[in-house]
Protein backbone atom coordinates (compact mmCIF):
# COMPACT_ATOMS: atom_id res chain seq x y z
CA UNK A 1 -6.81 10.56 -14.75
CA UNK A 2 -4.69 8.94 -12.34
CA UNK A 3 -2.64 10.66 -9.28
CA UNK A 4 0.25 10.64 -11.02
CA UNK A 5 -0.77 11.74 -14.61
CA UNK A 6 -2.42 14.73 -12.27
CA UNK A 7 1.25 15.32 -11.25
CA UNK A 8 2.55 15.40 -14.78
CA UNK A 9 0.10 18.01 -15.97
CA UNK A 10 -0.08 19.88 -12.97
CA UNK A 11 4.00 19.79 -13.60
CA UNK A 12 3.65 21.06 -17.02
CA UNK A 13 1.14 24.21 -16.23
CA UNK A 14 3.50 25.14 -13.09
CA UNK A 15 4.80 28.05 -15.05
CA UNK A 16 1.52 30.19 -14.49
CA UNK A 17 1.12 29.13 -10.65
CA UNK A 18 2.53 31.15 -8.06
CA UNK A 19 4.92 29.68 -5.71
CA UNK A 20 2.64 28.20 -2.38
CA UNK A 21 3.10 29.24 0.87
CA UNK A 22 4.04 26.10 3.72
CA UNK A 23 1.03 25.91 6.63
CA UNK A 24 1.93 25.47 9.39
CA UNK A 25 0.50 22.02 9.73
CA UNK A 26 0.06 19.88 12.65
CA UNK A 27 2.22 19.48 15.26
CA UNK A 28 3.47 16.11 16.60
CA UNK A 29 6.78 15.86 17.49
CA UNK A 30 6.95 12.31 19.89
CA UNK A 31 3.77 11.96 19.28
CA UNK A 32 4.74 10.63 15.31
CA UNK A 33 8.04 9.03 15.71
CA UNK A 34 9.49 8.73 11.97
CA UNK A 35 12.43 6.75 11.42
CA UNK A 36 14.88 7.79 9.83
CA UNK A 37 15.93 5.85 6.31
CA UNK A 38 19.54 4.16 6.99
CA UNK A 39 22.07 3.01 4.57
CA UNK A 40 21.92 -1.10 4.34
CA UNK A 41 26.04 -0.57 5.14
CA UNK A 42 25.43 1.40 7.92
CA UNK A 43 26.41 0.31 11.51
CA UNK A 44 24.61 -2.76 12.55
CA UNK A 45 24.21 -1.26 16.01
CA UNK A 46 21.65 0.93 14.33
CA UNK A 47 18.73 -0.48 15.29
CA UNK A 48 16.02 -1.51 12.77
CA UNK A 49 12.16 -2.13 12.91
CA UNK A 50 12.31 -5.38 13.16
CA UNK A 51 14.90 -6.15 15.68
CA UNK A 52 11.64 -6.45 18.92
CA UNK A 53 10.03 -8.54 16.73
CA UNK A 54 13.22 -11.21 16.38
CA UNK A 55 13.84 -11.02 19.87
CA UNK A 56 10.44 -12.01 21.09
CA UNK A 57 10.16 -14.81 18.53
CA UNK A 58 13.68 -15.51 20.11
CA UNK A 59 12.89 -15.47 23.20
CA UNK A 60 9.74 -17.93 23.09
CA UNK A 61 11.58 -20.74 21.06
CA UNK A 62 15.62 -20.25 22.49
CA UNK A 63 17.44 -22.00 19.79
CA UNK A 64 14.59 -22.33 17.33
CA UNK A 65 14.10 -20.71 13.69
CA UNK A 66 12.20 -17.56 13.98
CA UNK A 67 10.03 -16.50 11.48
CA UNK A 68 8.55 -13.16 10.94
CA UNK A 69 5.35 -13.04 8.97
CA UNK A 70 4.77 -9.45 7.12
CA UNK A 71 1.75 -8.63 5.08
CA UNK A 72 2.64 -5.89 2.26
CA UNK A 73 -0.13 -3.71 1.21
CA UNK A 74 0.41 -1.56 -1.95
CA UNK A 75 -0.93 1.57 -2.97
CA UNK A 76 -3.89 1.47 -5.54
CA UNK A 77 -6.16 4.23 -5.08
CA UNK A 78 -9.57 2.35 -5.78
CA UNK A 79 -8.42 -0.71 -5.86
CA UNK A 80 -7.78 -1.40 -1.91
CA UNK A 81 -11.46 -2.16 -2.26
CA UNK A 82 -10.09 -5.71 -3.95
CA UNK A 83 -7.55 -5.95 -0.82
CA UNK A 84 -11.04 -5.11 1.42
CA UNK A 85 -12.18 -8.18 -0.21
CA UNK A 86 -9.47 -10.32 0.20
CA UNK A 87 -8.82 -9.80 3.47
CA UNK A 88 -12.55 -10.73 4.04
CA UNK A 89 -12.03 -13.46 2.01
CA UNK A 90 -9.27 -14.89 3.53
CA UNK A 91 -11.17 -14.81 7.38
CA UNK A 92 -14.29 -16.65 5.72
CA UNK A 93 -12.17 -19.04 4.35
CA UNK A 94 -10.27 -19.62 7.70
CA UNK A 95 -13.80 -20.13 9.44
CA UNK A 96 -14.98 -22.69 6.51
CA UNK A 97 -11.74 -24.89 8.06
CA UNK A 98 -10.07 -24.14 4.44
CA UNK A 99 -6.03 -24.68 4.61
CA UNK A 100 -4.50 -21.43 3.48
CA UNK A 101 -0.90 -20.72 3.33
CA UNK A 102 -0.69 -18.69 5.96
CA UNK A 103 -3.61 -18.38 8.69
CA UNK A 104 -4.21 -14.28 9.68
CA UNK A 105 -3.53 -14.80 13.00
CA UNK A 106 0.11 -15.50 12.31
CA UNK A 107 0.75 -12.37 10.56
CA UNK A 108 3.14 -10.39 13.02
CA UNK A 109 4.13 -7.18 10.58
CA UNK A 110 1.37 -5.08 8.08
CA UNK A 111 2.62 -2.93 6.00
CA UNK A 112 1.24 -0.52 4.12
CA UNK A 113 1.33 2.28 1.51
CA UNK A 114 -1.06 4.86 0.11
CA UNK A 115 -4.93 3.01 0.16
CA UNK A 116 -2.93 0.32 1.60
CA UNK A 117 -1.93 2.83 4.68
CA UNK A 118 -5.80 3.00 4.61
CA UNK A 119 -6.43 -0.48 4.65
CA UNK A 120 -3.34 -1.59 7.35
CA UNK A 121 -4.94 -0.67 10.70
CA UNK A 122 -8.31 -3.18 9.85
CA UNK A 123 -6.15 -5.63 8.56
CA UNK A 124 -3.64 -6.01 11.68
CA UNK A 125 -7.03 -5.70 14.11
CA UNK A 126 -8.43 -8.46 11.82
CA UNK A 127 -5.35 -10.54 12.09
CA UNK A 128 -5.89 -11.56 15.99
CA UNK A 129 -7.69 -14.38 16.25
CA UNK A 130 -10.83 -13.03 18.07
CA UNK A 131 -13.26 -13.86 15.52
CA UNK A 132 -15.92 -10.76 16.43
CA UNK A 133 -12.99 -8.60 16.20
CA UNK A 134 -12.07 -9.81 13.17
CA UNK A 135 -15.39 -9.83 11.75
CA UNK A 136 -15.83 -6.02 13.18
CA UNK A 137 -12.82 -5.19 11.30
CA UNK A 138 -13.39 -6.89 8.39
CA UNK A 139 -16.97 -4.68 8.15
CA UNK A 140 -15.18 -1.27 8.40
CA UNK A 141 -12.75 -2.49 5.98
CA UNK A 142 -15.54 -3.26 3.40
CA UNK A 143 -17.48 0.08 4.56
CA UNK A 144 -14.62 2.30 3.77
CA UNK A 145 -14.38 1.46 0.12
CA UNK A 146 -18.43 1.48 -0.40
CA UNK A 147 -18.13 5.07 -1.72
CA UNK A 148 -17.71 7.41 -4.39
CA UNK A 149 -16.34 10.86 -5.11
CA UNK A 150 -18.69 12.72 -3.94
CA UNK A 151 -18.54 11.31 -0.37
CA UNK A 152 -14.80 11.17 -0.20
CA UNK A 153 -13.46 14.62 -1.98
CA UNK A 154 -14.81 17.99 -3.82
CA UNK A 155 -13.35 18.61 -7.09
CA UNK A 156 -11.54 21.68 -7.90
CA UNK A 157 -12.27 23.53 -11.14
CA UNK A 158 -9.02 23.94 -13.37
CA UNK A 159 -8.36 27.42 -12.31
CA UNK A 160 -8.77 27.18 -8.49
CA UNK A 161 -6.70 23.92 -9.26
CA UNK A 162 -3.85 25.74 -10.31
CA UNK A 163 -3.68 28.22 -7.71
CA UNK A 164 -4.08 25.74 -5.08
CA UNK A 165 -1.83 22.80 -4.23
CA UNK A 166 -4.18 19.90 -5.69
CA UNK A 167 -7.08 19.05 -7.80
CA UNK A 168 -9.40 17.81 -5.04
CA UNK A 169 -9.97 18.82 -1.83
CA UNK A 170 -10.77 16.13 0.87
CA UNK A 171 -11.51 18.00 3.64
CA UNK A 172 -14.74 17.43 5.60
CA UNK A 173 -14.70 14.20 3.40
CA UNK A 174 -12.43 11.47 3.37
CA UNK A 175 -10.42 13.27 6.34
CA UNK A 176 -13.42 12.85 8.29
CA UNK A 177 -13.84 9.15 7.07
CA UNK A 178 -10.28 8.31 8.32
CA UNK A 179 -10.29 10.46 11.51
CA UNK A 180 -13.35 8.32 12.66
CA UNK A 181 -11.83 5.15 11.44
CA UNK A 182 -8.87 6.20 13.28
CA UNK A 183 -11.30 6.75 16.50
CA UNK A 184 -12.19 3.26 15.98
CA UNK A 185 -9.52 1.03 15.69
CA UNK A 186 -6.56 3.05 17.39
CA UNK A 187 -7.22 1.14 20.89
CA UNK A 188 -7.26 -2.09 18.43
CA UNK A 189 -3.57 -0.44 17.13
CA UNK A 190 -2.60 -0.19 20.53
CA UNK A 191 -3.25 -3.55 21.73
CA UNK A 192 -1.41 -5.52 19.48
CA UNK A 193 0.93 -7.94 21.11
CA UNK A 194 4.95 -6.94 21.31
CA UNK A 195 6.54 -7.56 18.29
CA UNK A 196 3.26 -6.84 15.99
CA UNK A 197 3.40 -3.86 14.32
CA UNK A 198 1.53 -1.71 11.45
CA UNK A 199 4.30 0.12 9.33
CA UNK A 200 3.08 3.28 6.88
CA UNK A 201 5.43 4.99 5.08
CA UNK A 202 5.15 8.39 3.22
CA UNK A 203 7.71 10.62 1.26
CA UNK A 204 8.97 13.66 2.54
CA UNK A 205 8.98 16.29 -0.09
CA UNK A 206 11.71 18.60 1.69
CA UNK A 207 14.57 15.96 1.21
CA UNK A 208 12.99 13.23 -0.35
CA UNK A 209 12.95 10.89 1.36
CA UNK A 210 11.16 7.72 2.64
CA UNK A 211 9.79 7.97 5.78
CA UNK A 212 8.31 5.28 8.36
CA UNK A 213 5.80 5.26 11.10
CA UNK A 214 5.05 2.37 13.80
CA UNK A 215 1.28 3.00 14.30
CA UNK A 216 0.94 0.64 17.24
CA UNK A 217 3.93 3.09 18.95
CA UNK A 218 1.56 5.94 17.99
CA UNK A 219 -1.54 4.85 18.89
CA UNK A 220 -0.19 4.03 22.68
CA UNK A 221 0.50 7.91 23.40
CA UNK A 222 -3.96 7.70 23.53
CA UNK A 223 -6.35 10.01 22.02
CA UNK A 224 -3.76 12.97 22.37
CA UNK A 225 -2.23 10.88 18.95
CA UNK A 226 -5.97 10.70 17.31
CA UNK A 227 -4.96 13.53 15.49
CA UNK A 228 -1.19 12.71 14.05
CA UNK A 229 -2.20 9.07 13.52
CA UNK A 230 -5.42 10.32 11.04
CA UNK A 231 -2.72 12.71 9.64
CA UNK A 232 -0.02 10.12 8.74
CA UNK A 233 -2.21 8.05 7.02
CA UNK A 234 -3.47 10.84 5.34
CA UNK A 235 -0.28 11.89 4.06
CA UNK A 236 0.58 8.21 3.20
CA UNK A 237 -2.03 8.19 0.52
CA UNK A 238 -1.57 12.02 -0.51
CA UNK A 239 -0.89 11.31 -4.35
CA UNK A 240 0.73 14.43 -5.53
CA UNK A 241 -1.16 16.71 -7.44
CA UNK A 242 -4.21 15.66 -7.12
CA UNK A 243 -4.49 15.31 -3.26
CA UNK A 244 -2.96 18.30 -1.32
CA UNK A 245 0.38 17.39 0.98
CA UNK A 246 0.13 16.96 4.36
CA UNK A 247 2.03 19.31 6.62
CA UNK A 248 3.59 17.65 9.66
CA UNK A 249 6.01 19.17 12.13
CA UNK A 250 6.91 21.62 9.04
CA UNK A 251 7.48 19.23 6.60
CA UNK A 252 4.93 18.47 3.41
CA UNK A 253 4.44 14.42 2.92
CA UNK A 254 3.04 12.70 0.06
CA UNK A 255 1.76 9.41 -0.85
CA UNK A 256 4.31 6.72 -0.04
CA UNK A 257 3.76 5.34 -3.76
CA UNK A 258 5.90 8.06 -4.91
CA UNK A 259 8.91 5.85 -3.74
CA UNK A 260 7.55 2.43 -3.89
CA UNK A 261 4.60 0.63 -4.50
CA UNK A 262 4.78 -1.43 -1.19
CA UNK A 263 7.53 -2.37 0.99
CA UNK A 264 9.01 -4.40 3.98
CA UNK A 265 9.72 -3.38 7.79
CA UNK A 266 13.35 -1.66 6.69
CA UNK A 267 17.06 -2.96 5.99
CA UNK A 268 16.61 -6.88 5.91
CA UNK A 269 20.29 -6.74 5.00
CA UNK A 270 21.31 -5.12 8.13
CA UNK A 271 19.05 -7.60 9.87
CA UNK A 272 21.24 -10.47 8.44
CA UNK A 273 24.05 -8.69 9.21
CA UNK A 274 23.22 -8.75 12.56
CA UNK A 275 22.63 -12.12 13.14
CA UNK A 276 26.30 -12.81 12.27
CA UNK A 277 27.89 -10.58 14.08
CA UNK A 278 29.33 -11.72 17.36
CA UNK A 279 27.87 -10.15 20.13
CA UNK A 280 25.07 -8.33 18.78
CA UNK A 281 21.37 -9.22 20.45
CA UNK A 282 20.52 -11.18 17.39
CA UNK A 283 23.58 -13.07 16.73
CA UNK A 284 23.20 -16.71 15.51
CA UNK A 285 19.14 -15.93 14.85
CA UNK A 286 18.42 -18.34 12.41
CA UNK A 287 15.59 -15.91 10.79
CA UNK A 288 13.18 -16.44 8.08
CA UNK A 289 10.51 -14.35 7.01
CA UNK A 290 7.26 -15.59 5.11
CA UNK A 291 5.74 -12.27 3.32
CA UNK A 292 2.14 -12.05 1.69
CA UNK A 293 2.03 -9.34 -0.80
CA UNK A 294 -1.37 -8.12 -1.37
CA UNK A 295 -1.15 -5.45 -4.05
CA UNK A 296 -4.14 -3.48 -4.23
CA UNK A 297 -3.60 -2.56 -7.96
CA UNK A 298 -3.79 -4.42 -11.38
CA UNK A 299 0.32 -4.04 -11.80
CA UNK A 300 -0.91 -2.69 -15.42
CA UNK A 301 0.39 0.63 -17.67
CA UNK A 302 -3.28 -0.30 -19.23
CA UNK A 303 -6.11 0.65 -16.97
CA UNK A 304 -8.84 -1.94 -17.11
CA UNK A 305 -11.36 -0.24 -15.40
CA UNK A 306 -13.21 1.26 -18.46
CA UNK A 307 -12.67 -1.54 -20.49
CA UNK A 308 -10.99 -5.05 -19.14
CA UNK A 309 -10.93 -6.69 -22.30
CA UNK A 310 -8.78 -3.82 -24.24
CA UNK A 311 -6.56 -3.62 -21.96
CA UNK A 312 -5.65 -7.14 -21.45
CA UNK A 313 -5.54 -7.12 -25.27
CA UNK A 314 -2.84 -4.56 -25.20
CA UNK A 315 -1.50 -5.73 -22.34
CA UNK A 316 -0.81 -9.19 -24.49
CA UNK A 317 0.14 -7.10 -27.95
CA UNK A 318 3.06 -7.04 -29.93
CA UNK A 319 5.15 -5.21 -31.50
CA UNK A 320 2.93 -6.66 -34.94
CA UNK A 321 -0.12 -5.76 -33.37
CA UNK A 322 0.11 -2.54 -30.80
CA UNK A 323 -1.19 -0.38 -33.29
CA UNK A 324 -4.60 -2.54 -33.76
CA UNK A 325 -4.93 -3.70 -29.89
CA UNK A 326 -3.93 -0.62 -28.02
CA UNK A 327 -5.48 2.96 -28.01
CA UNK A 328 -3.61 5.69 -29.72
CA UNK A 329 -1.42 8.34 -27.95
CA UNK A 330 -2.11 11.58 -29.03
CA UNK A 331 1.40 13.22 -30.51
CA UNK A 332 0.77 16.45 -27.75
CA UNK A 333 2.50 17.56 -25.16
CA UNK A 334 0.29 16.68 -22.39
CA UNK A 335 -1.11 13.29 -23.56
CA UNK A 336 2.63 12.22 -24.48
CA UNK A 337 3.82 13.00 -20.49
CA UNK A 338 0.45 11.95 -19.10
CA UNK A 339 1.17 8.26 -21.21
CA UNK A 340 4.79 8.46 -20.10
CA UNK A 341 4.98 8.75 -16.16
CA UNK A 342 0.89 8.66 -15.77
CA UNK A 343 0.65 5.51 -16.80
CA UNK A 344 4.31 3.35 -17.88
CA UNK A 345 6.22 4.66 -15.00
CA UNK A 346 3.66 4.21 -12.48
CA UNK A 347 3.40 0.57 -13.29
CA UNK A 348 7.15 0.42 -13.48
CA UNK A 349 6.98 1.64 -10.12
CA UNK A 350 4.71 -1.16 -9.04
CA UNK A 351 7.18 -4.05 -10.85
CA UNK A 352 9.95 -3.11 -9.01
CA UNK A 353 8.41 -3.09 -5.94
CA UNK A 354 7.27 -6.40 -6.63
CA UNK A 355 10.36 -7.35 -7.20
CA UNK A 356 12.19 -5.79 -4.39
CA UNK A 357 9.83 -7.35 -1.91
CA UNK A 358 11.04 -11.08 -3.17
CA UNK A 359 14.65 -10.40 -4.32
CA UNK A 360 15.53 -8.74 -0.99
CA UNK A 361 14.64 -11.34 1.01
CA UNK A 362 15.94 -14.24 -1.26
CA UNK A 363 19.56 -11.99 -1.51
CA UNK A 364 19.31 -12.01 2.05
CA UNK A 365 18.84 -16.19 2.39
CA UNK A 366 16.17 -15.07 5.09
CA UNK A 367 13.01 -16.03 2.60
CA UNK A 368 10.79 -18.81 3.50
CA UNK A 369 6.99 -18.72 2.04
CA UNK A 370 5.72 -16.12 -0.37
CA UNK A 371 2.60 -15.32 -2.07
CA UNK A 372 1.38 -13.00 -3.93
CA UNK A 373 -2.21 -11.43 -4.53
CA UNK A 374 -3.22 -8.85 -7.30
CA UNK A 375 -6.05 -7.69 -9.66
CA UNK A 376 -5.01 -9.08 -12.66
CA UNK A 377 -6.16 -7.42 -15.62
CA UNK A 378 -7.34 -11.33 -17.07
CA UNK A 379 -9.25 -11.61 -13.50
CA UNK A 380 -11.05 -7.98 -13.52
CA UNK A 381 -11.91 -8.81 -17.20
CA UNK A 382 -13.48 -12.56 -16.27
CA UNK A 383 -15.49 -11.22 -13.12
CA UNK A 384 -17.07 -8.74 -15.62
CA UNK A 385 -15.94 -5.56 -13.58
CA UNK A 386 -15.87 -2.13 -15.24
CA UNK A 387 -16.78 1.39 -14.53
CA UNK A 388 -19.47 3.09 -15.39
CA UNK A 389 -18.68 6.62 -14.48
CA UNK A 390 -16.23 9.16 -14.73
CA UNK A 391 -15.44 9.20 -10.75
CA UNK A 392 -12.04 8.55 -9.55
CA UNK A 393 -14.11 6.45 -7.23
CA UNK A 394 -16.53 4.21 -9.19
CA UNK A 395 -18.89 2.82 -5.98
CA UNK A 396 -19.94 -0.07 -8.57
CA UNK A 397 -16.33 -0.95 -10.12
CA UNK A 398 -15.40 -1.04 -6.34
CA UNK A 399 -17.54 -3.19 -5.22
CA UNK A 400 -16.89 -5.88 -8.07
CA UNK A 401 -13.38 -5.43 -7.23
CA UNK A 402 -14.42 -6.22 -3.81
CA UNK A 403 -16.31 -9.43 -4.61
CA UNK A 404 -12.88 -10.25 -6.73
CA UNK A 405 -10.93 -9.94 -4.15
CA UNK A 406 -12.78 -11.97 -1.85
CA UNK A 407 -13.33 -15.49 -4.05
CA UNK A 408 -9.65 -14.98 -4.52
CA UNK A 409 -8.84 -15.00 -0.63
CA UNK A 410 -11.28 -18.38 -0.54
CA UNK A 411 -9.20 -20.52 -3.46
CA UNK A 412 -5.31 -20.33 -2.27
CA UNK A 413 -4.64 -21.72 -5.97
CA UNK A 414 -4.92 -18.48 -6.71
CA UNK A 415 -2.45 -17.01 -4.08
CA UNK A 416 0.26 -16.79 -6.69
CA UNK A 417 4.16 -17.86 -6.49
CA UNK A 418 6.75 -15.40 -7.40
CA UNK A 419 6.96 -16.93 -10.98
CA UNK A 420 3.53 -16.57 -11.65
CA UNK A 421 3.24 -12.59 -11.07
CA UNK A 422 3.95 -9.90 -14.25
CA UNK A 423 7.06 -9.70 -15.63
CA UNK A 424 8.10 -6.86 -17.60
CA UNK A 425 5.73 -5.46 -20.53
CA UNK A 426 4.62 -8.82 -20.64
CA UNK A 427 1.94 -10.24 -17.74
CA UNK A 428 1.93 -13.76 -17.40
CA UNK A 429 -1.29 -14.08 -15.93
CA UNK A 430 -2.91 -17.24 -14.27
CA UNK A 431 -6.35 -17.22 -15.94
């Protein structure tokens, strides 16, 4: 059952829970800046999370194009063991002298959403050139996906479910795993060069909204931050229903993929705005940005981790042939809404996402190279990966996905273009 077909049913029994009660949480305050979501229209001197970044690349080349390299992680639950992969990949490659699109060490912005929250602090440590760091962060990377249920979460029964605020419980088990990961890379965090940054986002379930952290920021107020950085990520990847919300500063978070499925830094129109405004820091910036979009998910309403091949074959049916290619939907309650927003509108999530990541920065004129990276259904189904359990978690599935991930990183033929990725109901696959 996915996070968000937890959310639909825990939605539908709500009428016999009792109302929760708000912990008191952990307290941050400076120590976990958030900013604040603004209105694209708003005033341009509102600053925005990428305006350091511009100015240094300004700075070092007056009166040159600056470009701004962000890597995009998506959500994906299991499947950031495939962006584990490809990020190990795409160092080996590097070392074998292969030409990739883009080289790791010129990646200035990570961001990152639910596993890929998870993921984003290895990756940006990996992207400095320092090849034992790199391989060092590659290794915890791969190590934090070589798991299964039982090492990351307890399951609930259905009755302390209900009474509770989630159908798992990962404490003493995957918030261990991320405090010590945390404990590990946060000096890493910290050291990044000005203008790098690692950007997780989360949804605030008090007003709603979309909420963004600058871990490197964080991770420079020292171990005093341990604490609210492990948190954030935390709630980053806190898919409703089935993983408790975090409570920070007296506000509940959730997973990030609630809102999107990956994003940028924040307001690329207000950037461009900016830049042609006279008198404003970056006026006359001739900016592009070149994005890698890693999604850590199969961009599928049909999960092929049980079986690939079925659902690639409904993935590719018809109208004429649903019926024969694609499981049935049970005409009750439940398995209608789990079908519904479980499955459709979490991969309808994940397309527009995809979307929004290109069509910003094309309506914007600021795009120059973009790629992007994802499980495809055809690819999982070739490489032979399914699961063999009933975890959330399947250790082997993972680690196929893993191996996936990784051959993809070391051909860039498969980096994909823009017109290559899934469109609507339909994927168009490269196979």
């Amino acid at each position: 059952m996915s996070g968000f077909s937890c959310a639909i049913l825990a939605a539908l029994l709500s009428s016999c829970v009792a109302p929760l009660t708000r912990p008191p949480g952990l307290a941050c305050g400076a120590r976990l800046p958030l900013h604040e979501p603004v209105d694209p229209t708003a005033a341009a001197s509102i600053p925005t999370l990428l305006d350091d970044t511009i100015a240094i690349k300004r700075r070092a080349a007056p009166g040159g194009q600056v470009v701004v390299t962000i890597l995009a992680l998506s959500g994906g639950g299991k499947y950031g063991a495939f962006g584990a992969g490809f990020l190990a990949g795409w160092s080996e490659a590097e070392r074998n002298g292969q030409i990739v699109p883009i080289r790791r060490e010129e990646v200035d912005i990570v961001t990152g959403i639910s596993t890929g929250a998870l993921l984003a602090s290895f990756a940006a440590a990996g992207n400095q050139a320092d090849p034992q760091e790199r391989a060092r962060a590659d290794r915890a990377a791969q190590a934090a996906y070589q798991a299964s249920d039982r090492d990351l979460i307890r399951k609930k029964g259905m009755l302390a479910a209900l009474t509770s605020n989630g159908l798992v419980d990962p404490k003493g088990l995957l918030d261990i795993r991320v405090a010590n990961s945390v404990a590990a890379f946060r000096d890493d965090v910290a050291r990044l060069p000005d203008g790098h940054k690692v950007l997780i986002g989360a949804t605030n379930l008090t007003n709603g909204k979309f909420y963004v952290a600058d871990m490197r920021e964080v991770a420079r107020n020292g171990a005093a931050a341990d604490a609210c950085y492990t948190e954030w990520l935390l709630a980053s990847a806190a898919v409703p229903a089935s993983f408790p919300p975090r409570f920070i500063d007296g506000h509940g978070y959730v997973d990030g993929g609630v809102r999107f499925g990956a994003f940028l830094g924040n307001d690329v129109q207000r950037v461009v705005r900016r830049t042609r405004a006279p008198g404003d820091p970056l006026a006359d910036a001739d900016v592009r940005v070149n994005l890698i979009a890693l999604f850590n998910n199969p961009v599928t309403a049909n999960s092929p981790a049980r079986d690939p091949a079925a659902a690639l074959a409904c993935d590719r049916s018809t109208l004429a042939t649903a019926a024969r290619d694609c499981p049935a939907v049970k005409n009750k309650l439940i398995d209608l809404a789990l079908r519904s927003a479980g499955d459709i509108m979490t991969h309808q999530v994940y397309l527009d996402s995809l979307y929004r990541l290109q069509r910003e920065l094309e309506a914007a004129g600021i795009l120059g190279l973009s790629k992007f990276i994802y499980a495809a259904p055809a690819q999982i189904a070739a490489k032979g990966c399914r699961a063999t359990t009933s975890d959330q978690f399947d250790r082997g599935y993972m680690d196929c996905l893993y191996q996936l991930g990784y051959e993809i990183a070391q051909d860039p033929a498969r980096w994909q273009n823009f017109d290559t990725v899934p469109r609507g109901a339909r994927a168009n696959e490269r196979r």
